[in-house]
Protein backbone atom coordinates (compact mmCIF):
# COMPACT_ATOMS: atom_id res chain seq x y z
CA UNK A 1 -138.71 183.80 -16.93
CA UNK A 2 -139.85 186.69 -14.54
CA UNK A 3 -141.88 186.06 -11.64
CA UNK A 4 -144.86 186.69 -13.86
CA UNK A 5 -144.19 184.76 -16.81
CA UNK A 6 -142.95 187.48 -19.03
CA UNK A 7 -139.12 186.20 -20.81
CA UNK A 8 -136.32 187.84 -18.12
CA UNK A 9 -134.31 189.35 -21.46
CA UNK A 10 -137.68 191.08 -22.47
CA UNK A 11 -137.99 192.81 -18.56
CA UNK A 12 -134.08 193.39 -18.37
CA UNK A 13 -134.85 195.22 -22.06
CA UNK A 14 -137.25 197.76 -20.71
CA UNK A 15 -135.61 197.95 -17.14
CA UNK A 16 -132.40 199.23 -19.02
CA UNK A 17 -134.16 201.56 -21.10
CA UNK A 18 -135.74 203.05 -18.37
CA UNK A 19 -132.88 203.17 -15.91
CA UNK A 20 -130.49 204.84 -18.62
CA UNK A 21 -132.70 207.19 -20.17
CA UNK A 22 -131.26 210.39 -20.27
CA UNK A 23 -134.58 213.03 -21.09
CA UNK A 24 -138.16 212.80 -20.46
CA UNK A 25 -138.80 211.95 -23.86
CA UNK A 26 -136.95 208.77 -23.65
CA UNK A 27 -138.88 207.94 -20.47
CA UNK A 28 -142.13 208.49 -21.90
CA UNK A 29 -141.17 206.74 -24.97
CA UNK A 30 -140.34 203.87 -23.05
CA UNK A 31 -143.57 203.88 -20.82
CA UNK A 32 -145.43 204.30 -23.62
CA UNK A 33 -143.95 200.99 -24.99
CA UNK A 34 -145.00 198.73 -21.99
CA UNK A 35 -148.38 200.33 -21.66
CA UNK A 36 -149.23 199.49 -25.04
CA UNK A 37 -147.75 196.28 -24.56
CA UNK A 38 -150.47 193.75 -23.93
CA UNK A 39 -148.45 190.95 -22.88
CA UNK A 40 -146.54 192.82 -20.72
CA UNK A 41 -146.34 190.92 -16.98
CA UNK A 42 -144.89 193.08 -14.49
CA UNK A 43 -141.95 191.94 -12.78
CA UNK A 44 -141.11 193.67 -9.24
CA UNK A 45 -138.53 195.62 -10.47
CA UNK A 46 -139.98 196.74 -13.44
CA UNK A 47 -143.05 197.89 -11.24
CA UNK A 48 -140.69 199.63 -8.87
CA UNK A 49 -138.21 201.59 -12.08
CA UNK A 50 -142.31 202.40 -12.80
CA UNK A 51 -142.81 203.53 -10.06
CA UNK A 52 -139.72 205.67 -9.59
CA UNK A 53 -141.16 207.59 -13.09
CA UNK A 54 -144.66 208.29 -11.28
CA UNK A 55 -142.48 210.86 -9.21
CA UNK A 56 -140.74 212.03 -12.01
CA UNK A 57 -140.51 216.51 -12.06
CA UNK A 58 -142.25 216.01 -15.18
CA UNK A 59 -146.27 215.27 -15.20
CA UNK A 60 -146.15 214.14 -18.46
CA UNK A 61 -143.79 211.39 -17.27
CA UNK A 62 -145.65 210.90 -14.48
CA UNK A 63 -148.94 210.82 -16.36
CA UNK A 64 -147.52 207.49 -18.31
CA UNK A 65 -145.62 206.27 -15.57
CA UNK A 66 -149.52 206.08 -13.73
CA UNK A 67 -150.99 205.35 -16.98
CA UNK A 68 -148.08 201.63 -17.38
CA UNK A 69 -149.24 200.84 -13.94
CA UNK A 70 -152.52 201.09 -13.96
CA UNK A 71 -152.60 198.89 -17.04
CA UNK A 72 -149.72 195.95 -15.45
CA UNK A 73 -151.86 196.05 -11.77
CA UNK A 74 -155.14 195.42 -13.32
CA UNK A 75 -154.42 193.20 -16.46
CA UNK A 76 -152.27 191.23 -14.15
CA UNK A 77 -154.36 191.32 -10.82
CA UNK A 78 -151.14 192.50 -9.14
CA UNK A 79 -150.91 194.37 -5.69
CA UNK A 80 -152.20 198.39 -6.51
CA UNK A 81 -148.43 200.14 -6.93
CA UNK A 82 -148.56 202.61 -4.12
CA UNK A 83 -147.08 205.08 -6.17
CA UNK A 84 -150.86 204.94 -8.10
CA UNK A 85 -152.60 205.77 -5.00
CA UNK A 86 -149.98 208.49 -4.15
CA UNK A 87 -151.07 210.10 -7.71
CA UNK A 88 -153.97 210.78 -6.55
CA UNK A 89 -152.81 213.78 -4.76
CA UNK A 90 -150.31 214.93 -7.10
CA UNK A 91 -150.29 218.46 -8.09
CA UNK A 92 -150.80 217.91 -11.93
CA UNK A 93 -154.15 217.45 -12.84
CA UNK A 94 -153.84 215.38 -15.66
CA UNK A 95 -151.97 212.98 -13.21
CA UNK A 96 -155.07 212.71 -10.84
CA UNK A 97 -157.41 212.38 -13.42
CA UNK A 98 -155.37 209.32 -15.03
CA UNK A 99 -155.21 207.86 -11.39
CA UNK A 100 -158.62 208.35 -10.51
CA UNK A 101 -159.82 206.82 -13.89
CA UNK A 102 -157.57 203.82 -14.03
CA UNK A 103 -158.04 202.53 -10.12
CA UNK A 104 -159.87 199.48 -9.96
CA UNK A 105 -160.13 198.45 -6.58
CA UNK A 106 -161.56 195.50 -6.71
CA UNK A 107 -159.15 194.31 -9.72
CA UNK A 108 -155.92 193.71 -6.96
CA UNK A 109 -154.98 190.77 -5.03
CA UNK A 110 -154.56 193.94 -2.00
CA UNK A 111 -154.28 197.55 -1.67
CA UNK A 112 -150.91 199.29 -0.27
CA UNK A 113 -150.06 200.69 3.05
CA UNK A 114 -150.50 204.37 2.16
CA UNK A 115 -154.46 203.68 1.00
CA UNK A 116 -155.76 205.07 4.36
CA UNK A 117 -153.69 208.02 4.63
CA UNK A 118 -154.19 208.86 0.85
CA UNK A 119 -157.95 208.48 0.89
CA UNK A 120 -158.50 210.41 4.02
CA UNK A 121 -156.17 213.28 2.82
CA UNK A 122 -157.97 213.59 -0.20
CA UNK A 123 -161.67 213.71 1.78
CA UNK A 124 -160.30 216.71 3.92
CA UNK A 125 -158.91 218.81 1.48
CA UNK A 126 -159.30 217.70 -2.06
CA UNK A 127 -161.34 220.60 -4.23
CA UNK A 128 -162.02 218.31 -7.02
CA UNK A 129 -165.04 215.77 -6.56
CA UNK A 130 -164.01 213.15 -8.90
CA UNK A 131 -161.05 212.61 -6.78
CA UNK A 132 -163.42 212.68 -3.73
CA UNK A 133 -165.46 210.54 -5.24
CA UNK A 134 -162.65 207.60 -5.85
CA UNK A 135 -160.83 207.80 -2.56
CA UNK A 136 -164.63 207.12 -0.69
CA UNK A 137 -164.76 204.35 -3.56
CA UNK A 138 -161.23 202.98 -2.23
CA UNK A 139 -162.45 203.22 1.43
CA UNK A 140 -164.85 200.17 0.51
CA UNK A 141 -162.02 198.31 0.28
CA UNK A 142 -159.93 198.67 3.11
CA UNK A 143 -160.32 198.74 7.56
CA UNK A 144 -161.73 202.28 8.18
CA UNK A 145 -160.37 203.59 11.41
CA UNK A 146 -162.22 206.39 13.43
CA UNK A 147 -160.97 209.14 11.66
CA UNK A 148 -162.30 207.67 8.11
CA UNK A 149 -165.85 206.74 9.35
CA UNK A 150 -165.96 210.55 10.48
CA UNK A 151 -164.58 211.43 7.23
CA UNK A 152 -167.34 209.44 5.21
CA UNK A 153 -170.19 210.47 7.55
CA UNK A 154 -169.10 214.31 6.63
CA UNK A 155 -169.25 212.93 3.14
CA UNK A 156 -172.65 211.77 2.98
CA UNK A 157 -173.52 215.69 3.23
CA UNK A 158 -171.24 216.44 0.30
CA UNK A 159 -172.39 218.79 -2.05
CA UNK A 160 -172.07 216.00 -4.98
CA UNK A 161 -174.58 213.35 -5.25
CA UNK A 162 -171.41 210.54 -6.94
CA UNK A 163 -169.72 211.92 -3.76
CA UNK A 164 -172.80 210.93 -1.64
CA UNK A 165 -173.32 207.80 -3.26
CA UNK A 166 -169.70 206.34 -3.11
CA UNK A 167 -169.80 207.29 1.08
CA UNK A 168 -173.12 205.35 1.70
CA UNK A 169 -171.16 202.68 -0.54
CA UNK A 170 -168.41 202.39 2.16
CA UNK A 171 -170.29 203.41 4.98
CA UNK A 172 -173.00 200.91 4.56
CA UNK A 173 -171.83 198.18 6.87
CA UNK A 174 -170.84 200.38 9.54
CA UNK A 175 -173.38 200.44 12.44
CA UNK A 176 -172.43 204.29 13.68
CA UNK A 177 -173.62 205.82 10.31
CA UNK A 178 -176.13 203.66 9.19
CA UNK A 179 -179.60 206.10 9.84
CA UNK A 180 -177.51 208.57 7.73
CA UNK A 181 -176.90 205.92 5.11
CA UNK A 182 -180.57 204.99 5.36
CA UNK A 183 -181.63 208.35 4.67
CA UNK A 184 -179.75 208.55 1.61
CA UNK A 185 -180.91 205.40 0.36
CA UNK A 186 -184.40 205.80 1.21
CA UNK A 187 -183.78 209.03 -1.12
CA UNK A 188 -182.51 207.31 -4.08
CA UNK A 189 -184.39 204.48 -4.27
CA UNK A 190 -187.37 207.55 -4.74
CA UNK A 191 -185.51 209.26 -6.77
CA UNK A 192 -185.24 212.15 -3.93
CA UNK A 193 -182.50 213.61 -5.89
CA UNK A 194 -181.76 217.49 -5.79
CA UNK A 195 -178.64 218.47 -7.61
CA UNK A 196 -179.89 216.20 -10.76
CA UNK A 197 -176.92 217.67 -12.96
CA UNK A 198 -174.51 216.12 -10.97
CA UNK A 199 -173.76 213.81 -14.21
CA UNK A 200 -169.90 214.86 -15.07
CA UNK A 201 -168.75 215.51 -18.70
CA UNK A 202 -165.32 214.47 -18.57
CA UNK A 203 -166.61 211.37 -17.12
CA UNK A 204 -169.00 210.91 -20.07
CA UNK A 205 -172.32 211.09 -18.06
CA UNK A 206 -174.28 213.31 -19.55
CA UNK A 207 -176.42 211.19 -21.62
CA UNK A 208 -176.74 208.72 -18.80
CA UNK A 209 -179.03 210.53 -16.46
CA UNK A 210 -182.34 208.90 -15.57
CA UNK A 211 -180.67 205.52 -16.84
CA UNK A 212 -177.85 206.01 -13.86
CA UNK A 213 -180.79 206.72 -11.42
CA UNK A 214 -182.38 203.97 -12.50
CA UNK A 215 -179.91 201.31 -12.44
CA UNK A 216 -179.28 202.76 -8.70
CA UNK A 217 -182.90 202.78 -7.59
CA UNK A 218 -182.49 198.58 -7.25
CA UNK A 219 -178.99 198.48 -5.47
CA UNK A 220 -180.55 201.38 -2.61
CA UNK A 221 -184.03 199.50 -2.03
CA UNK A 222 -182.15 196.26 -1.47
CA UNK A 223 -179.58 197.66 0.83
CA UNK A 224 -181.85 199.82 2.85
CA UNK A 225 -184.03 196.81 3.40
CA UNK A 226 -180.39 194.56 4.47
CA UNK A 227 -180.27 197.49 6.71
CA UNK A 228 -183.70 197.58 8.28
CA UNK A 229 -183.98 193.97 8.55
CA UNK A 230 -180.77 194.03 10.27
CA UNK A 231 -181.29 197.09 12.66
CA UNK A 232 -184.78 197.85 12.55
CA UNK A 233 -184.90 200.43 15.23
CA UNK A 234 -182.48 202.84 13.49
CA UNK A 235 -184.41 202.64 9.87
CA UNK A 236 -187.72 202.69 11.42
CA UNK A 237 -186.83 205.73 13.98
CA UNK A 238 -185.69 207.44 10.70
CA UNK A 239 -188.97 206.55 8.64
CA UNK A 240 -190.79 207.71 11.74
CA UNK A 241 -189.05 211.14 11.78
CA UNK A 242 -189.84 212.00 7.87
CA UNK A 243 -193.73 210.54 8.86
CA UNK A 244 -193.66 213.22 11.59
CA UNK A 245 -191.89 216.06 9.74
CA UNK A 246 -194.53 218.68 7.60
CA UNK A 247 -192.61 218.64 4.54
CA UNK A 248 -195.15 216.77 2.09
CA UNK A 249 -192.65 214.67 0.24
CA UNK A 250 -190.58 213.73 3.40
CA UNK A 251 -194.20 212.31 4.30
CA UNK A 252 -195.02 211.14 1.15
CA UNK A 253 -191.18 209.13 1.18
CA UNK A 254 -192.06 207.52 4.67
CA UNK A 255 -195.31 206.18 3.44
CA UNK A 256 -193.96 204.78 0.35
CA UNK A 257 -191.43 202.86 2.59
CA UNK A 258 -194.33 201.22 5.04
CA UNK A 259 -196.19 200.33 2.27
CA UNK A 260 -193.76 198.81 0.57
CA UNK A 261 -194.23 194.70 0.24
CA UNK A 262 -190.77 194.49 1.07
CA UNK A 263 -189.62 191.99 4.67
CA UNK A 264 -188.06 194.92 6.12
CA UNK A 265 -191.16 196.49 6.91
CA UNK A 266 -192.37 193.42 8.77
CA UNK A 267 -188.98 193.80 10.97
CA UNK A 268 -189.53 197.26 11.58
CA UNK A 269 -193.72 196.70 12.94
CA UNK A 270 -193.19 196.79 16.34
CA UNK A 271 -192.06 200.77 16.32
CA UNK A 272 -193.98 201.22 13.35
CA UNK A 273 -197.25 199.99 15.25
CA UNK A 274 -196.85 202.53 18.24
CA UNK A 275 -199.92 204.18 19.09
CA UNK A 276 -198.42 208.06 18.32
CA UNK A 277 -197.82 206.15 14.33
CA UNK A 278 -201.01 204.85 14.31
CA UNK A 279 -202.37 208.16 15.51
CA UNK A 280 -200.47 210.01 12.58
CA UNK A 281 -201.43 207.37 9.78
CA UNK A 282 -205.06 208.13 10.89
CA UNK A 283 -204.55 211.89 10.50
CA UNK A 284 -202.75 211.55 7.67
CA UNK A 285 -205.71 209.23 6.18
CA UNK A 286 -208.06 211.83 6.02
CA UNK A 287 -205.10 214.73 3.89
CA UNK A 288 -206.94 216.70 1.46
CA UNK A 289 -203.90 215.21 -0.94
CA UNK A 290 -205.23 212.05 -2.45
CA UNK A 291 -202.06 210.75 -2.77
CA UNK A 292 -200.84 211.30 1.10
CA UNK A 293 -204.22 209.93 2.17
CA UNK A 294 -204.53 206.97 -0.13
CA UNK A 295 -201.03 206.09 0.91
CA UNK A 296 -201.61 206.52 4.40
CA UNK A 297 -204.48 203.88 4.00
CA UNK A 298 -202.40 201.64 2.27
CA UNK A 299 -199.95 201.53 5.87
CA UNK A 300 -202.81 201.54 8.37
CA UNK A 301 -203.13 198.10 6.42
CA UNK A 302 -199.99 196.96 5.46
CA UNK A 303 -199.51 197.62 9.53
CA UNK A 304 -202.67 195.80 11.17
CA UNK A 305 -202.46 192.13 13.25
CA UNK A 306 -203.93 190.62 10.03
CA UNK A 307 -201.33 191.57 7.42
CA UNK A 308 -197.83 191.77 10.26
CA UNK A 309 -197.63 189.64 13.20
CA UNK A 310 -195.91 191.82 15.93
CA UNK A 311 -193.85 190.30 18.40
């Protein structure tokens, strides 16, 4: 038996095949086999002849070739083939796509070597978001050196909102970008959302917009308040700034935040309770817009000695 429990004639079978074919066809003929294969189990050296076809001349090759591993690596819970990551960047379209839409991170036992370099690459130069999009994705998963957490705070300013999203994602444990992060989160979680057609056909989106938001909304409110319970004086500084700013809904955001019955906000009192905030709740109590003003009520109480003890 192979190392993975599939019969050692059956792996020597399609390691033959694959080693001796003599045209494209016969490759993808072959790759086809094992990726329709259910009880295929990937043994190393049918991974690596695999492999070898992801960096075959022809993208249709390598388009099954990334196809067969995607399918061993995740129904298997293997390492993630390095060759997959390397598709990422290949010049065929069709082979990006196919690598983009088949890596599972959190499906592998690890992630190769060439993750970092990959990942970063594509967040410098790559043109096509869903590719963007996946390598920030990956970048949850593995050490982020300097020139990654750059990279991802860059990406939180990405024109794409999946983009966005996917940087917070990776970003959001990582003290040097987290008012950033909060900012974006703060956004979602009230729907603060510009570029509202950022829902991708080819990923099958369309249908799924307010749903998508609304499935997010949770995830961002519980994370910003992680964040502000865990660094108060970044979140709050932030909350202060939109309170401060004259755009109405930048207001409007902050004082949904404060008023929120949510611990954070408790963490957050003692800069929250400053006498310039108190001053600009009390201006901002007496806004012709009913909504700003009733809000701004609502924090003058959620903030007083009776309703958050300040330390």
């Amino acid at each position: 038996m192979s190392q993975l429990g599939l019969a050692d004639d059956q792996v020597d079978d399609f390691s033959r095949r694959l080693k001796q074919a003599h045209s494209d066809n016969e490759q993808l003929e072959v790759l086809e086999e094992i990726r329709k294969n259910a009880s295929i189990e990937g043994s190393p050296r049918l991974l690596e002849l695999i492999s070898d076809s992801a960096l075959d001349r022809d993208p249709e090759v390598r388009f099954a070739a990334v196809l067969a591993l995607a399918q061993i690596s995740y129904e298997h819970k293997t390492f993630c083939p390095e060759s997959l990551i390397s598709a990422l960047l290949d010049l065929d379209a069709e082979v990006r796509r196919a690598a983009h839409e088949n890596i599972i991170p959190e499906a592998y036992i690890g992630l190769p070597k060439n993750t970092l370099s990959v990942a970063k690459q594509a967040l410098r130069e790559e043109r096509y978001r869903d590719i963007r999009a996946s390598c920030a994705t990956i970048l949850q998963y593995t050490r982020l050196d300097e020139e990654a957490t750059r990279l991802l705070i860059d990406a939180m300013s990405d024109r794409d909102f999946l983009v966005r999203n996917n940087a917070a994602a990776a970003l959001y444990r990582h003290v040097a970008a987290l008012e950033k992060v909060a900012e974006f989160y703060v956004a979602v979680a009230l729907c603060e959302i510009k570029d509202r057609n950022f829902y991708s056909s080819t990923l099958g989106w369309d249908e799924l917009g307010s749903d998508f938001i609304a499935m997010l909304r949770p995830l961002a409110m519980r994370r910003l308040n992680e964040m502000a319970m865990k660094h108060p004086d970044i979140v709050s500084k932030m909350l202060v700034k939109r309170l401060q700013s004259k755009d109405q809904r930048n207001i409007t955001i902050a004082l949904a935040q404060i008023t929120s019955p949510s611990p954070a906000t408790n963490c957050m009192a003692k800069k929250l309770t400053e006498p310039v905030v108190a001053k600009k709740l009390s201006q901002l109590a007496q806004s012709s817009n009913l909504q700003v003003s009733e809000l701004a009520h609502m924090a003058e109480f959620r903030l007083s000695d009776s309703q958050i003890p300040i330390n």
